[in-house]
C-alpha atoms as a PDB file:
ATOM      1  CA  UNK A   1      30.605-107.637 -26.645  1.00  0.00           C
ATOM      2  CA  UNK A   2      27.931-105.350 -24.851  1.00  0.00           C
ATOM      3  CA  UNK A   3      24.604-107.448 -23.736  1.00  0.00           C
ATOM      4  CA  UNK A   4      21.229-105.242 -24.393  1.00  0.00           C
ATOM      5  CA  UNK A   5      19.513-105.011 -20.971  1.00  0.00           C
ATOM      6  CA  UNK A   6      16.098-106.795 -21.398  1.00  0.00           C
ATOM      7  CA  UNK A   7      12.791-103.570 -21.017  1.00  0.00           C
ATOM      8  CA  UNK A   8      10.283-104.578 -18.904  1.00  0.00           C
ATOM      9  CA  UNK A   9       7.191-102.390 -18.026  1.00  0.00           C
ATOM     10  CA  UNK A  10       5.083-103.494 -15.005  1.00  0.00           C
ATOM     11  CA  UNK A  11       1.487-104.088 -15.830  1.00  0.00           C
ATOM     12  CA  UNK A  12      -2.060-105.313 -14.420  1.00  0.00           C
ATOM     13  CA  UNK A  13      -2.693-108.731 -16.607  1.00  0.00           C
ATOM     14  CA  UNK A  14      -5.861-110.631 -17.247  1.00  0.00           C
ATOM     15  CA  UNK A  15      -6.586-114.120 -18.336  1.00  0.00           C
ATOM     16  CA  UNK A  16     -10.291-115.179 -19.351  1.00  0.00           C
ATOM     17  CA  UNK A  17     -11.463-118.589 -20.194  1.00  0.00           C
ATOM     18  CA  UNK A  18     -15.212-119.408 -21.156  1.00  0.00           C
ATOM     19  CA  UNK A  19     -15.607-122.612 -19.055  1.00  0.00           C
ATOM     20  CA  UNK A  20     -16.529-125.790 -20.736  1.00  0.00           C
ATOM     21  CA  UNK A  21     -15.877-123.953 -24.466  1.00  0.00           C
ATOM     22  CA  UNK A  22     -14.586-126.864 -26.180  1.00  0.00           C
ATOM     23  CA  UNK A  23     -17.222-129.249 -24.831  1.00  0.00           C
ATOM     24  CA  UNK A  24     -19.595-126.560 -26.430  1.00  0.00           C
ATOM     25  CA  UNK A  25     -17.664-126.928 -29.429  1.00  0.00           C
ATOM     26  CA  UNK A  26     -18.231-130.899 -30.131  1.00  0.00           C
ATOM     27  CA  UNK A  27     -21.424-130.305 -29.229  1.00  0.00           C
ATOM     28  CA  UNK A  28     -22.578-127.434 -31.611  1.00  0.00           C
ATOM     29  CA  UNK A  29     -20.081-125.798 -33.584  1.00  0.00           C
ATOM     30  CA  UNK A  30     -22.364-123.160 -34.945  1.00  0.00           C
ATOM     31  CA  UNK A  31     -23.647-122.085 -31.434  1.00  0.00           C
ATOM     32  CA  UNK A  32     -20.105-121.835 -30.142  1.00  0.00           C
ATOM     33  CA  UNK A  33     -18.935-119.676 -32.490  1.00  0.00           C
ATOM     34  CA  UNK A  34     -21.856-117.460 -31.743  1.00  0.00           C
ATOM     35  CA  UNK A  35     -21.113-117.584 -28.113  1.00  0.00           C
ATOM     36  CA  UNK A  36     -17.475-117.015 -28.974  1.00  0.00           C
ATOM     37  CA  UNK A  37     -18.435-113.913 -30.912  1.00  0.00           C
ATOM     38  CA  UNK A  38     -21.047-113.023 -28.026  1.00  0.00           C
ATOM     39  CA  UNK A  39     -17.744-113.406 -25.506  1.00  0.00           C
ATOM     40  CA  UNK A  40     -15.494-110.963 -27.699  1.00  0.00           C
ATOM     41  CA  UNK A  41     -18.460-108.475 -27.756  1.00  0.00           C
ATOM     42  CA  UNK A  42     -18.999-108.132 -23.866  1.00  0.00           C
ATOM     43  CA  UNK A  43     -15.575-108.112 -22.725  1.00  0.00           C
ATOM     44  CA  UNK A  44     -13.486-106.123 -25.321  1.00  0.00           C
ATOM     45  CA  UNK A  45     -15.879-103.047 -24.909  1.00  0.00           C
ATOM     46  CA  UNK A  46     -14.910-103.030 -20.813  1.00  0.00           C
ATOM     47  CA  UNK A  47     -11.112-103.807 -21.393  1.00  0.00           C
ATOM     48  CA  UNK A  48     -10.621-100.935 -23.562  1.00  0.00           C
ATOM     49  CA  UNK A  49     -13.351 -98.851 -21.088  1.00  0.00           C
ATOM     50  CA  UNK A  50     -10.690 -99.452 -18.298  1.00  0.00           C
ATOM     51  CA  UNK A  51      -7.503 -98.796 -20.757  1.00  0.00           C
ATOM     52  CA  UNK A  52      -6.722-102.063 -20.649  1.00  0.00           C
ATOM     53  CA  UNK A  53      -5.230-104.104 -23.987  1.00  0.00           C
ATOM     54  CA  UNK A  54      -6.039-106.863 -25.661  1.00  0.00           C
ATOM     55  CA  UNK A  55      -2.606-108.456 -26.089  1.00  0.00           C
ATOM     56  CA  UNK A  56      -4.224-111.366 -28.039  1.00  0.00           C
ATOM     57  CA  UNK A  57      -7.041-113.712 -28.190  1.00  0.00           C
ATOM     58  CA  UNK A  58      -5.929-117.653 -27.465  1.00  0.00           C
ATOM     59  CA  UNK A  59      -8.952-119.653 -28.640  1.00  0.00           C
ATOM     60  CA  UNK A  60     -11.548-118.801 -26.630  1.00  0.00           C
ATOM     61  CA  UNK A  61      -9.411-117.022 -24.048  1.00  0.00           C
ATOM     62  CA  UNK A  62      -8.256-113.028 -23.730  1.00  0.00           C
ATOM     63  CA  UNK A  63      -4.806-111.972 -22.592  1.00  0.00           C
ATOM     64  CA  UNK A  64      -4.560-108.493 -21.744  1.00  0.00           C
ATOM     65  CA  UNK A  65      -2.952-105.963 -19.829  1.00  0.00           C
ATOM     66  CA  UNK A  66      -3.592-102.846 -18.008  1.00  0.00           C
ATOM     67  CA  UNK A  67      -1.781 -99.791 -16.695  1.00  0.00           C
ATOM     68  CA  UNK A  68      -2.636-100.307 -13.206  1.00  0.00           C
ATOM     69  CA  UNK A  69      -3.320-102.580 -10.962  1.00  0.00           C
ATOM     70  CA  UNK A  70      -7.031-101.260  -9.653  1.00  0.00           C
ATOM     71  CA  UNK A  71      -8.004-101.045 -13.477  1.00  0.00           C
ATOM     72  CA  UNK A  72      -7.541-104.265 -14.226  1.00  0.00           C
ATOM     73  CA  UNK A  73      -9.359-105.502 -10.748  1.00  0.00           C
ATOM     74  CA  UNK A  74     -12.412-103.027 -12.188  1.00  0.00           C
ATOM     75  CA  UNK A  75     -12.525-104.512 -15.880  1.00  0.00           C
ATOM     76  CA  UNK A  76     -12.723-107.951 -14.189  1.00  0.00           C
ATOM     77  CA  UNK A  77     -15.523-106.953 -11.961  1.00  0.00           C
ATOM     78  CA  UNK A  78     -17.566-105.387 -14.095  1.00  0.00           C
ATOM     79  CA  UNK A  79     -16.942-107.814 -16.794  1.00  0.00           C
ATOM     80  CA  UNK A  80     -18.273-111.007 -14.232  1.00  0.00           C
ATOM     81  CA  UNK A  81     -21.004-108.382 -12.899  1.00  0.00           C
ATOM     82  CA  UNK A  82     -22.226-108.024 -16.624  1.00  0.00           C
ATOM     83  CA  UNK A  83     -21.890-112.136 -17.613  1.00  0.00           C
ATOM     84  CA  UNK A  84     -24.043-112.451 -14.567  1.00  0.00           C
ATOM     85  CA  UNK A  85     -26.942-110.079 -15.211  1.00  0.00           C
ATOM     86  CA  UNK A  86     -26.705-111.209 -18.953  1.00  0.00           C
ATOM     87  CA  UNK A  87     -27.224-114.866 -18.328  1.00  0.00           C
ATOM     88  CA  UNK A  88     -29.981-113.977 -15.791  1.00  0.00           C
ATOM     89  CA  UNK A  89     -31.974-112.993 -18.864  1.00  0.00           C
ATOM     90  CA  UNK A  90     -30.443-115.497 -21.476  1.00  0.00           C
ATOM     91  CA  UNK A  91     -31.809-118.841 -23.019  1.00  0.00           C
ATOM     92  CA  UNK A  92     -30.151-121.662 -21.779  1.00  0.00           C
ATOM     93  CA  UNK A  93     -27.821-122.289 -24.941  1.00  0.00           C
ATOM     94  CA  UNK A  94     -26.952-119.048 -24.418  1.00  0.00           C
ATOM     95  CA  UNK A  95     -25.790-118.906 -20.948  1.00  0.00           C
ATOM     96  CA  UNK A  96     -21.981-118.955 -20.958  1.00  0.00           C
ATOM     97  CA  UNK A  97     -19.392-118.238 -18.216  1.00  0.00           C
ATOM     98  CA  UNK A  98     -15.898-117.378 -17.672  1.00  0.00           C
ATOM     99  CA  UNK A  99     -13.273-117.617 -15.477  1.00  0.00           C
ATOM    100  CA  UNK A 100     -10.678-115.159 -14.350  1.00  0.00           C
ATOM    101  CA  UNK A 101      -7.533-114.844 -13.587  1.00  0.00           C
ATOM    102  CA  UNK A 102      -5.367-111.288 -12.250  1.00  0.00           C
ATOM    103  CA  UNK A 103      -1.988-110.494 -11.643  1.00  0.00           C
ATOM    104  CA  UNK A 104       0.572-107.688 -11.678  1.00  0.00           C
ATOM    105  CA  UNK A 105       4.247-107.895 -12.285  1.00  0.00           C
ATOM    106  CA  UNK A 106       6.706-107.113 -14.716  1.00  0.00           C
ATOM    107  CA  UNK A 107       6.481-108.116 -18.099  1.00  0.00           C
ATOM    108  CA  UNK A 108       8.967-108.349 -21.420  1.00  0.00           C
ATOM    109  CA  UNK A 109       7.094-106.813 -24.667  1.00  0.00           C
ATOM    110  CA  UNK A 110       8.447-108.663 -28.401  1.00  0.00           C
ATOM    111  CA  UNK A 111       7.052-109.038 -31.103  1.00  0.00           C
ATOM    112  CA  UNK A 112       3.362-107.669 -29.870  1.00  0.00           C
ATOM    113  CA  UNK A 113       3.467-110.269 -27.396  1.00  0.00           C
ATOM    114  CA  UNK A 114       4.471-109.924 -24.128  1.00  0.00           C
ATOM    115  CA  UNK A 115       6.630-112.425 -21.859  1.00  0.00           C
ATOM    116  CA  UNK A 116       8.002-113.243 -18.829  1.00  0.00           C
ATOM    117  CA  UNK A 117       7.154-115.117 -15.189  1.00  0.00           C
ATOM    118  CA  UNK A 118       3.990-112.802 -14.133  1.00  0.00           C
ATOM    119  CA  UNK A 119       2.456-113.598 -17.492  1.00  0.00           C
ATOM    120  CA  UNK A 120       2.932-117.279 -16.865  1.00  0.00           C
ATOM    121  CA  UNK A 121       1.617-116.826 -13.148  1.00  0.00           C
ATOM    122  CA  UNK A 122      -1.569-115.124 -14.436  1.00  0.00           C
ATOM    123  CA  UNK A 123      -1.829-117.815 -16.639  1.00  0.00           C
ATOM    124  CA  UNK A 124      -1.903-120.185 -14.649  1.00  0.00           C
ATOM    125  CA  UNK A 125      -3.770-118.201 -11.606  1.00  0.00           C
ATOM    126  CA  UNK A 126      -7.123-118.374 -14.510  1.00  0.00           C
ATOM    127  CA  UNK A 127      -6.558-122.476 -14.947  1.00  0.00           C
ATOM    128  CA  UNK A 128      -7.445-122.568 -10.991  1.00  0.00           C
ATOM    129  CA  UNK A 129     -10.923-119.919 -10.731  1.00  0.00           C
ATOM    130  CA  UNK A 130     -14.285-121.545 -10.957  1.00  0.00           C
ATOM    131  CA  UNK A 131     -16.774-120.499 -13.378  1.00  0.00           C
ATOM    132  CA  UNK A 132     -18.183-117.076 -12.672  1.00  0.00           C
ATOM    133  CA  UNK A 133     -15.504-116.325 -10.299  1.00  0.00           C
ATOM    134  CA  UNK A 134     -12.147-113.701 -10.573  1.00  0.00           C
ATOM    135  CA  UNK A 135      -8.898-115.072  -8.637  1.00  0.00           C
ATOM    136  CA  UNK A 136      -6.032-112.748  -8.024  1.00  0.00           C
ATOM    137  CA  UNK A 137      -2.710-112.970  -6.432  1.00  0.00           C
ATOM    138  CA  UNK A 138      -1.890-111.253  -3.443  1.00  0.00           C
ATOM    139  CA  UNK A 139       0.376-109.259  -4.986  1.00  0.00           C
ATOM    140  CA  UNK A 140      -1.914-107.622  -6.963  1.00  0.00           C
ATOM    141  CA  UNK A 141      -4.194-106.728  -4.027  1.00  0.00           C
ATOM    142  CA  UNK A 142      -1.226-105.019  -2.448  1.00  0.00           C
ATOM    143  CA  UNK A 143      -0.435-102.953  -5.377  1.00  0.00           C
ATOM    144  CA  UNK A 144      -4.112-101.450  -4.875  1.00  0.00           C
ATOM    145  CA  UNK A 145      -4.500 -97.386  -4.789  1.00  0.00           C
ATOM    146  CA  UNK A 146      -8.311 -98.044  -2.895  1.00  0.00           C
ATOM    147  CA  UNK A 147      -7.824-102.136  -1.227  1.00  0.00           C
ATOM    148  CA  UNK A 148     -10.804-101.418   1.010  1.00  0.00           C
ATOM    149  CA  UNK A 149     -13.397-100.792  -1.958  1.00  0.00           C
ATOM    150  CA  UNK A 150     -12.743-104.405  -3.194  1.00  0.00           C
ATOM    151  CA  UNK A 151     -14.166-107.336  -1.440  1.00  0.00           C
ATOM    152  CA  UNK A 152     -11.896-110.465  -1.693  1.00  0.00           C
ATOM    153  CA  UNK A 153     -11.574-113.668   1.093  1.00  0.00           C
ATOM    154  CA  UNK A 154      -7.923-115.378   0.766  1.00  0.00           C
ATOM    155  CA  UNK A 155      -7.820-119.054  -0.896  1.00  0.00           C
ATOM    156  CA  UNK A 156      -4.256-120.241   0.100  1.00  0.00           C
ATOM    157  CA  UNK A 157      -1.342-121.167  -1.051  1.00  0.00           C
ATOM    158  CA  UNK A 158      -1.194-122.622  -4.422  1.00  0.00           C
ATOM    159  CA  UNK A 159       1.698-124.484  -6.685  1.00  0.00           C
ATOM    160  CA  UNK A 160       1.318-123.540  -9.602  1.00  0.00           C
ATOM    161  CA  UNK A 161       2.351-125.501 -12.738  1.00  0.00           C
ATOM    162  CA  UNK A 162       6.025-124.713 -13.630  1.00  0.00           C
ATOM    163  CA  UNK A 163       6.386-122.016 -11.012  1.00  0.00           C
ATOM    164  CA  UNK A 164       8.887-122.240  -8.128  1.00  0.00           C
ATOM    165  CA  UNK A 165       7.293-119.961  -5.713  1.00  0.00           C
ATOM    166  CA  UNK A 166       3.961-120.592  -4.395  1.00  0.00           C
ATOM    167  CA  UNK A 167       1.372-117.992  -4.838  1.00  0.00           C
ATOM    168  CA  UNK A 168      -1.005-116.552  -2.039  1.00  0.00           C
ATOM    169  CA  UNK A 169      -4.279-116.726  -3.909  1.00  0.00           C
ATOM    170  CA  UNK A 170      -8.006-114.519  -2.489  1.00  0.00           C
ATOM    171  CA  UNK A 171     -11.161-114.980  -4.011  1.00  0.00           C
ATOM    172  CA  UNK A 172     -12.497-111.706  -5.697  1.00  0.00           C
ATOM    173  CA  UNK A 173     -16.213-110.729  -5.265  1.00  0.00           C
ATOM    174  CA  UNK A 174     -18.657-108.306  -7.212  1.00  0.00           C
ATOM    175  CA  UNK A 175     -19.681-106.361  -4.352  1.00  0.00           C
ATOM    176  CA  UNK A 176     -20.693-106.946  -0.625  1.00  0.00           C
ATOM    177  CA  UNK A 177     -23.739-108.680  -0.970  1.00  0.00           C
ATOM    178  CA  UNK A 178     -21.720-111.245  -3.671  1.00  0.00           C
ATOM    179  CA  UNK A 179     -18.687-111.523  -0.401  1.00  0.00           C
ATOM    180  CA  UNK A 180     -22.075-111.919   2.426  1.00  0.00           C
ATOM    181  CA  UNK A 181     -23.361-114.801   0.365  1.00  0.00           C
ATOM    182  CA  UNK A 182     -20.374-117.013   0.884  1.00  0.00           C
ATOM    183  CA  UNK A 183     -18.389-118.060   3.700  1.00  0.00           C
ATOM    184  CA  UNK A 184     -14.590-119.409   4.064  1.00  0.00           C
ATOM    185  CA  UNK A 185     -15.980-122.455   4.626  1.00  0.00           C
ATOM    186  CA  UNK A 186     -18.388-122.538   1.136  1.00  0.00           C
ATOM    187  CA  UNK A 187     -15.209-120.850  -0.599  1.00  0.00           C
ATOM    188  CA  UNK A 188     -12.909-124.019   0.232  1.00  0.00           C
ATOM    189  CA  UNK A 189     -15.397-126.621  -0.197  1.00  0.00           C
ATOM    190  CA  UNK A 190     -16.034-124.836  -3.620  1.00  0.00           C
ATOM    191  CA  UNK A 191     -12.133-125.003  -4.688  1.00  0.00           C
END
């Protein structure tokens, strides 16, 4: 009996969170589901712009993938760089952030899903950013086409939850100005 070799298709992935959502929720279901809606609205629009996918929407989360590498570092910039002039100019209920999380690997597509150990690595990557902030591995910065137009400053080393290997983690920033405002030591004592 032949085994079927398993397709896998190497991707950029994304993982976004809106920090503190289900606090929100207790609070004021009405106004979460607006912010929810709010969420959807900003970042689909610059996932798509960037032909990236939604693979699917996990509460108030996004998984979704890209074709490379450097698209899926863009979407994520622009989509923090966006949050952060919208809030500027939003009411306080309305101010909402999110928290990123980037890889690149190989993943298994079934069933419009997709699976496999980069997935769960990216998943887990967007559990450890702060609020406002876009963490990537450091195999995704090596996989760049144009490394020196991003601005990133390396975390660590992180275990991550159910992974064997630990991953080599870097801060990303929005642009030069966003990287001059913080140094390693305001970057650790932030983590």
């Amino acid at each position: 009996m032949a085994t079927s070799k398993i397709k896998r298709k190497f991707v950029g992935i994304m993982f976004t969170d809106i920090v503190g959502y289900s606090a929100m929720t207790m609070q004021d279901e009405s106004l979460s589901m607006e912010i929810l809606h709010k969420h959807d609205s900003l970042l689909e629009p610059i996932i798509e712009r960037h032909d990236g996918q939604v693979i699917k929407h996990i509460g108030d989360a996004i998984f979704a993938t890209f074709d490379a590498p450097d698209a899926c570092i863009s979407a994520a910039i622009e989509i923090q760089s966006k949050l952060k002039k919208r809030n500027a100019v939003s009411k306080n209920k309305e101010i909402f952030q999110v928290r990123i999380g980037i890889h690149c690997g190989d993943v298994i597509p079934k069933d419009n899903d997709l699976f496999g150990n980069d997935v769960n690595i990216c998943s887990r990557i967007e559990g450890l950013s702060s609020a406002g902030c876009i963490t990537t591995t450091e195999n995704l910065l090596s996989e760049l086409l144009f490394p020196d137009k991003i601005h990133s400053r390396e975390i660590g080393y992180a275990k991550l939850k159910n992974i064997n290997v630990p991953q080599k983690l870097h801060k990303i920033y929005l642009d030069k100005t966003d990287f001059n405002d913080e140094t390693d030591g305001h970057l650790l004592d932030a983590m």
